[in-house]
Protein backbone atom coordinates (compact mmCIF):
# COMPACT_ATOMS: atom_id res chain seq x y z
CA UNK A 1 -4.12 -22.17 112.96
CA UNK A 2 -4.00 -20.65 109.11
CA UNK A 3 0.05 -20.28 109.32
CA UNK A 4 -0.31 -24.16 110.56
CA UNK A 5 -2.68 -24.78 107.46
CA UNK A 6 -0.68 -23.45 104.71
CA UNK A 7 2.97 -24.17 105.78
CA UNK A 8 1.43 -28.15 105.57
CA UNK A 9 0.28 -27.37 101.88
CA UNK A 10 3.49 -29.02 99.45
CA UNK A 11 4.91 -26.13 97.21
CA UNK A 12 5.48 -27.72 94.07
CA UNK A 13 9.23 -27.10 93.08
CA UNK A 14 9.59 -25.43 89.61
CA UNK A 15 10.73 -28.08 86.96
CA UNK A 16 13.74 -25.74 84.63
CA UNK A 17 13.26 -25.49 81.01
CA UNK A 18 15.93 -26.82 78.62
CA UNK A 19 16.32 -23.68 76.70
CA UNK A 20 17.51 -25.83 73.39
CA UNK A 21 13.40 -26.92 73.19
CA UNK A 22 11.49 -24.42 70.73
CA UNK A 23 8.68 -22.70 72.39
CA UNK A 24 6.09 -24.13 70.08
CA UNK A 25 7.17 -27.60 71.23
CA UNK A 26 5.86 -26.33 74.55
CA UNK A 27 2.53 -25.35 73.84
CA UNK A 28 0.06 -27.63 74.31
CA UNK A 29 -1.42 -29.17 71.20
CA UNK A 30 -5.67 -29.44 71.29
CA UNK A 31 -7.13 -32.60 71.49
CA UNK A 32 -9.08 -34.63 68.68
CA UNK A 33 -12.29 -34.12 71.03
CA UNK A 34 -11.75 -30.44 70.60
CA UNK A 35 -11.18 -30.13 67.04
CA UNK A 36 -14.41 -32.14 66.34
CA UNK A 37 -15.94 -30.16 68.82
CA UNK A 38 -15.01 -26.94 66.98
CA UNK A 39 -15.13 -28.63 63.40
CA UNK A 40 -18.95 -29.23 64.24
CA UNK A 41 -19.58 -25.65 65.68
CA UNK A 42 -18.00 -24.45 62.29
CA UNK A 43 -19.93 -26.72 60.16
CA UNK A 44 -23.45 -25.94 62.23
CA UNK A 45 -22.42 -22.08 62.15
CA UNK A 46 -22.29 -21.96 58.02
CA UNK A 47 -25.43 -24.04 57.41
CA UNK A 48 -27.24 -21.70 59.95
CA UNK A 49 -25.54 -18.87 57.94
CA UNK A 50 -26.49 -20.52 54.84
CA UNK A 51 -29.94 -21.23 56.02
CA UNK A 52 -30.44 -17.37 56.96
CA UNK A 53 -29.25 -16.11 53.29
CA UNK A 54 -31.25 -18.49 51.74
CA UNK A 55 -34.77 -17.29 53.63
CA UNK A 56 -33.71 -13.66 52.64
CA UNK A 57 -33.29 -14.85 48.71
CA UNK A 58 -29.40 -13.74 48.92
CA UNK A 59 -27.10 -17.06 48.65
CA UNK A 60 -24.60 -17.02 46.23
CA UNK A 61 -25.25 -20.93 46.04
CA UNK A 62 -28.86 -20.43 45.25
CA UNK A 63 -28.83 -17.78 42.65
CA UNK A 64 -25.95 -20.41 40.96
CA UNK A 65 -28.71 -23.02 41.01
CA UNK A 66 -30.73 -23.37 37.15
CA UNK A 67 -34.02 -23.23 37.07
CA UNK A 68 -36.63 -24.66 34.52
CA UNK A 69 -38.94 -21.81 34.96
CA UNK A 70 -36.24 -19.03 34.41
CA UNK A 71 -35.16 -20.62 31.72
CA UNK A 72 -38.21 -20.80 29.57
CA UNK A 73 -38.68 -16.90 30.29
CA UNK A 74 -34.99 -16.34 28.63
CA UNK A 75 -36.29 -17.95 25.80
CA UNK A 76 -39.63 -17.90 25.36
CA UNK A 77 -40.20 -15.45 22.72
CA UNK A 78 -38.21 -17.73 20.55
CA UNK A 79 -39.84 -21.07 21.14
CA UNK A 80 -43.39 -19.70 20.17
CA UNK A 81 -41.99 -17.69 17.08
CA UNK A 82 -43.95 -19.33 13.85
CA UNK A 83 -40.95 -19.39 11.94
CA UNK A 84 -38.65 -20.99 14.92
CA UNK A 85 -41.63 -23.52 15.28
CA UNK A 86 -41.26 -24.39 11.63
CA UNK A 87 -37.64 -25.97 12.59
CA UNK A 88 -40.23 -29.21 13.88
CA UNK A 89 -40.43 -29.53 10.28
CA UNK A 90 -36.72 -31.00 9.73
CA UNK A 91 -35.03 -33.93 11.32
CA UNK A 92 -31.67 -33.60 12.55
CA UNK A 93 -29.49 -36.19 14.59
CA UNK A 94 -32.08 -38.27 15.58
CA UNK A 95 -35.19 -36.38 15.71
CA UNK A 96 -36.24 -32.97 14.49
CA UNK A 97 -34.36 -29.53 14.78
CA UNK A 98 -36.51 -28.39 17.22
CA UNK A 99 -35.76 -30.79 19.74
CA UNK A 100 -31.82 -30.60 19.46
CA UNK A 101 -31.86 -26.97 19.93
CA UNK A 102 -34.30 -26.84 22.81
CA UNK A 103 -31.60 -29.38 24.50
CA UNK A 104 -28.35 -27.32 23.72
CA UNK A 105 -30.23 -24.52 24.92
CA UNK A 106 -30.94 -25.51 28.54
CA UNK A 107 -27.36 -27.53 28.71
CA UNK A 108 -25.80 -24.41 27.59
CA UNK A 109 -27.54 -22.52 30.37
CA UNK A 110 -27.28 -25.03 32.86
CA UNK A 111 -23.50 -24.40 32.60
CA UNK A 112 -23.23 -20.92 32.46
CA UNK A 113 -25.57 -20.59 34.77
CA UNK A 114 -23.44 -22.38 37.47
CA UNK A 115 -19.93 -20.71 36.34
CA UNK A 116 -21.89 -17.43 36.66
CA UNK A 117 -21.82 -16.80 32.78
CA UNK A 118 -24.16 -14.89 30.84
CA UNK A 119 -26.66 -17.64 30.91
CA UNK A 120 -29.06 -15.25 29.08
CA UNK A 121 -26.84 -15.39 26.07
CA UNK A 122 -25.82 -18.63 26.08
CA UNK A 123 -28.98 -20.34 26.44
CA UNK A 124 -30.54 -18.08 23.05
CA UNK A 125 -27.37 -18.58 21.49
CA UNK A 126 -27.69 -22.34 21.80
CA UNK A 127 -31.34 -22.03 21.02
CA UNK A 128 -30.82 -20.15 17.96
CA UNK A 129 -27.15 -21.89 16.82
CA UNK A 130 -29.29 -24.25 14.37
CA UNK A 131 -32.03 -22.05 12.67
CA UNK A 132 -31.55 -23.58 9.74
CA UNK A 133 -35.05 -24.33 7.42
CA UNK A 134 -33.77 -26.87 5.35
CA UNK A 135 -33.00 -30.67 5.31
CA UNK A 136 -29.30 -31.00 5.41
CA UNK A 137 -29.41 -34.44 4.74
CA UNK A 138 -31.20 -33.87 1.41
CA UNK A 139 -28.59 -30.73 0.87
CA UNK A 140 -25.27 -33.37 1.71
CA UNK A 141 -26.28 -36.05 -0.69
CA UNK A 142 -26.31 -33.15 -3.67
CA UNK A 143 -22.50 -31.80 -2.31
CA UNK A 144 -19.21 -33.60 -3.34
CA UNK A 145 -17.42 -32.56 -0.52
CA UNK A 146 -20.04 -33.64 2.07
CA UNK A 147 -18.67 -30.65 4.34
CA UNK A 148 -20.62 -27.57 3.35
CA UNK A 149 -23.46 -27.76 5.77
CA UNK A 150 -21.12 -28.11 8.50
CA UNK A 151 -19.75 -24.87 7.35
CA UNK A 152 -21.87 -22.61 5.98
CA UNK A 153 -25.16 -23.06 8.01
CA UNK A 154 -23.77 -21.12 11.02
CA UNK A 155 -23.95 -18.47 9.16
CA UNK A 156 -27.72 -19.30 7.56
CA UNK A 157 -28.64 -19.39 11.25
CA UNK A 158 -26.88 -15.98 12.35
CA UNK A 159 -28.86 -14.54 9.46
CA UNK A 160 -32.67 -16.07 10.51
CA UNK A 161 -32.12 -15.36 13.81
CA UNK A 162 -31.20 -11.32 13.13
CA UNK A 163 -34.18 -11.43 10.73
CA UNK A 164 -36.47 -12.19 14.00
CA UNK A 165 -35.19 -11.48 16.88
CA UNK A 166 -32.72 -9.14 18.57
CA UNK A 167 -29.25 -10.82 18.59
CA UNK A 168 -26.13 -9.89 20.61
CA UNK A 169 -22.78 -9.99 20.08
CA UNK A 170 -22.26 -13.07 22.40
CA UNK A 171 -25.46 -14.74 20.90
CA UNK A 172 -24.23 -14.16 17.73
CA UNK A 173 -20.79 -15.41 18.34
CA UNK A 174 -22.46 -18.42 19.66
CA UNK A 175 -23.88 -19.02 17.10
CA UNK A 176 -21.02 -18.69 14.70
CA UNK A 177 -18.67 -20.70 16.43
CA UNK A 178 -20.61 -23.56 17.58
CA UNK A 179 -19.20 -25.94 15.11
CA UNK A 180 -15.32 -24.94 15.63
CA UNK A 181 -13.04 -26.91 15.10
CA UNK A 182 -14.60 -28.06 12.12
CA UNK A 183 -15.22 -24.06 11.57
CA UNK A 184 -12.14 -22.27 11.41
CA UNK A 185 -12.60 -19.14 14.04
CA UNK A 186 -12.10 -20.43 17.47
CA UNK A 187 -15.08 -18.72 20.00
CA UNK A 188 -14.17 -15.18 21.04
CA UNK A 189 -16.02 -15.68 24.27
CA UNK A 190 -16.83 -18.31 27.56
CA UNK A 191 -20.18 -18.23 26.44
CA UNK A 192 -19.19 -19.58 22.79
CA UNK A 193 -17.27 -21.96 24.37
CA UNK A 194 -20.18 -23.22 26.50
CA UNK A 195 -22.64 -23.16 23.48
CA UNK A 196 -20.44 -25.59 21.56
CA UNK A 197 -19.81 -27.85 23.86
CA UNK A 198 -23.35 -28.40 24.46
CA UNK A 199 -24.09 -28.65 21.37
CA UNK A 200 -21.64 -31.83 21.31
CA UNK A 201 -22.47 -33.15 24.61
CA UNK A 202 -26.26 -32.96 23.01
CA UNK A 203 -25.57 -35.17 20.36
CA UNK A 204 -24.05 -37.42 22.31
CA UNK A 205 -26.92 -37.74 24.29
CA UNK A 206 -29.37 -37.89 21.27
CA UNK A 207 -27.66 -40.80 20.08
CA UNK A 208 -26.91 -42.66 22.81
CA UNK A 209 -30.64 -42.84 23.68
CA UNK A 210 -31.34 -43.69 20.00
CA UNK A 211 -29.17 -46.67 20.09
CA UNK A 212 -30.20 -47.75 23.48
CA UNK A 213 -33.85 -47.52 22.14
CA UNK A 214 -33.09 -49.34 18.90
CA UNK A 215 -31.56 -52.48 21.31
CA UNK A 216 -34.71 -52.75 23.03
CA UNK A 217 -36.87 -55.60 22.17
C-alpha cells in the first residue's frame, strides 16, 4: 500500500545548469517586501538603541546638543564682572558692546559645541573678543586711516580680559584673531576659526534686524 503510494508521487527531473551562468546570477535576489521589512527592523532597532542611551544620559547625539543653561555657567563669571558690564556703556554695530558679544558668544558655542570643539573656549573667547571700553566710532573719526580700531583693539581686548579673568591660549587666540583677514595672523586653532566667524555671522544678523526694523511703519 506505501510502495503503491510513493511510486504514484512524480519525481521531479533535475533541470542541468549552464555552467557559463555566474553563481551569483543564481542566487535568489530578496524582495522589496523584505528589504522594507528589514529596513524598518533596522530603523526601529537604532531609535530603541538611541532611546536606551539617551535615558542613561550617554548619547553621543545628546551631549552634541547646546544648551542655554550650560552655556551661561561657561560664562557666567564674565557677564556679571563690573568692568565687563561697563561694555553696556558703548554702542557698537547696532546696539551696545554688550549685546554683540553676548551673541558671538553663544553662536560661537553653538558651533563648537556640535563639531565637538572646545566650546568652553570658544564661547569666552567670543565673549571676551570685544572688551574694548571705548567708543570706536568717536576713536575712527580722529584716525586718517580709518583702520586702526580694526587692528589694534584685539589686542586692547586680550589685555582687559588677562587683567580679569583667567585666559587660555585658545581664548586668547580667539581673541586675537577674530578680525583676520583684516588682521594679518590667520587663527592657529578650530576654535579661532569658529570665534571669527561668529563674530561675522553676528553682524550680519545685527544688521539685518536693524534694517528690517527701520522698514517697519
Amino acid at each position: 500500500m506505501l510502495s503503491d503510494t510513493l511510486t504514484s508521487i512524480p519525481i521531479p527531473i533535475p533541470i542541468p545548469i549552464p555552467i557559463s551562468i555566474p553563481i551569483f546570477q543564481l542566487i535568489t535576489a530578496p524582495s522589496v517586501e523584505f528589504m522594507l521589512a528589514a529596513s524598518l527592523l533596522i530603523l526601529l532597532s537604532a531609535v530603541h538603541v538611541h532611546y536606551m542611551m539617551a535615558r542613561a544620559d550617554t548619547s553621543p547625539v545628546q551631549k552634541l546638543l547646546p544648551r542655554r543653561v550650560e552655556f551661561v555657567s561657561i560664562v557666567q563669571d564674565i557677564l556679571l564682572h563690573e568692568e565687563f558690564i561697563k561694555l553696556k556703556d558703548y554702542r557698537h554695530h547696532t546696539n551696545h558692546i554688550y549685546d554683540h558679544v553676548n551673541r558671538v558668544a553663544y553662536i560661537s558655542y553653538c558651533i563648537a559645541k556640535v563639531l565637538s570643539l572646545n566650546y568652553t573656549a570658544s564661547a569666552r573667547g567670543g565673549l571676551l573678543h570685544d572688551f574694548f571700553l571705548y567708543d570706536w566710532r568717536e576713536r575712527k573719526a580722529t584716525d586718517n586711516s580709518k583702520a586702526l580700531h580694526g587692528r589694534e583693539h584685539p589686542q586692547i581686548a586680550l589685555d582687559n580680559a588677562r587683567r580679569y579673568f583667567p585666559v587660555s591660549e585658545r581664548e586668547a587666540d580667539s581673541i586675537l584673531k577674530h578680525m583676520f583677514p583684516k588682521t594679518s595672523s590667520p587663527p592657529r586653532y578650530l576654535e579661532s576659526v569658529v570665534v571669527s566667524l561668529s563674530d561675522k555671522i553676528a553682524t550680519v544678523i545685527e544688521y539685518f534686524c536693524h534694517l528690517a526694523c527701520r522698514k517697519r511703519p
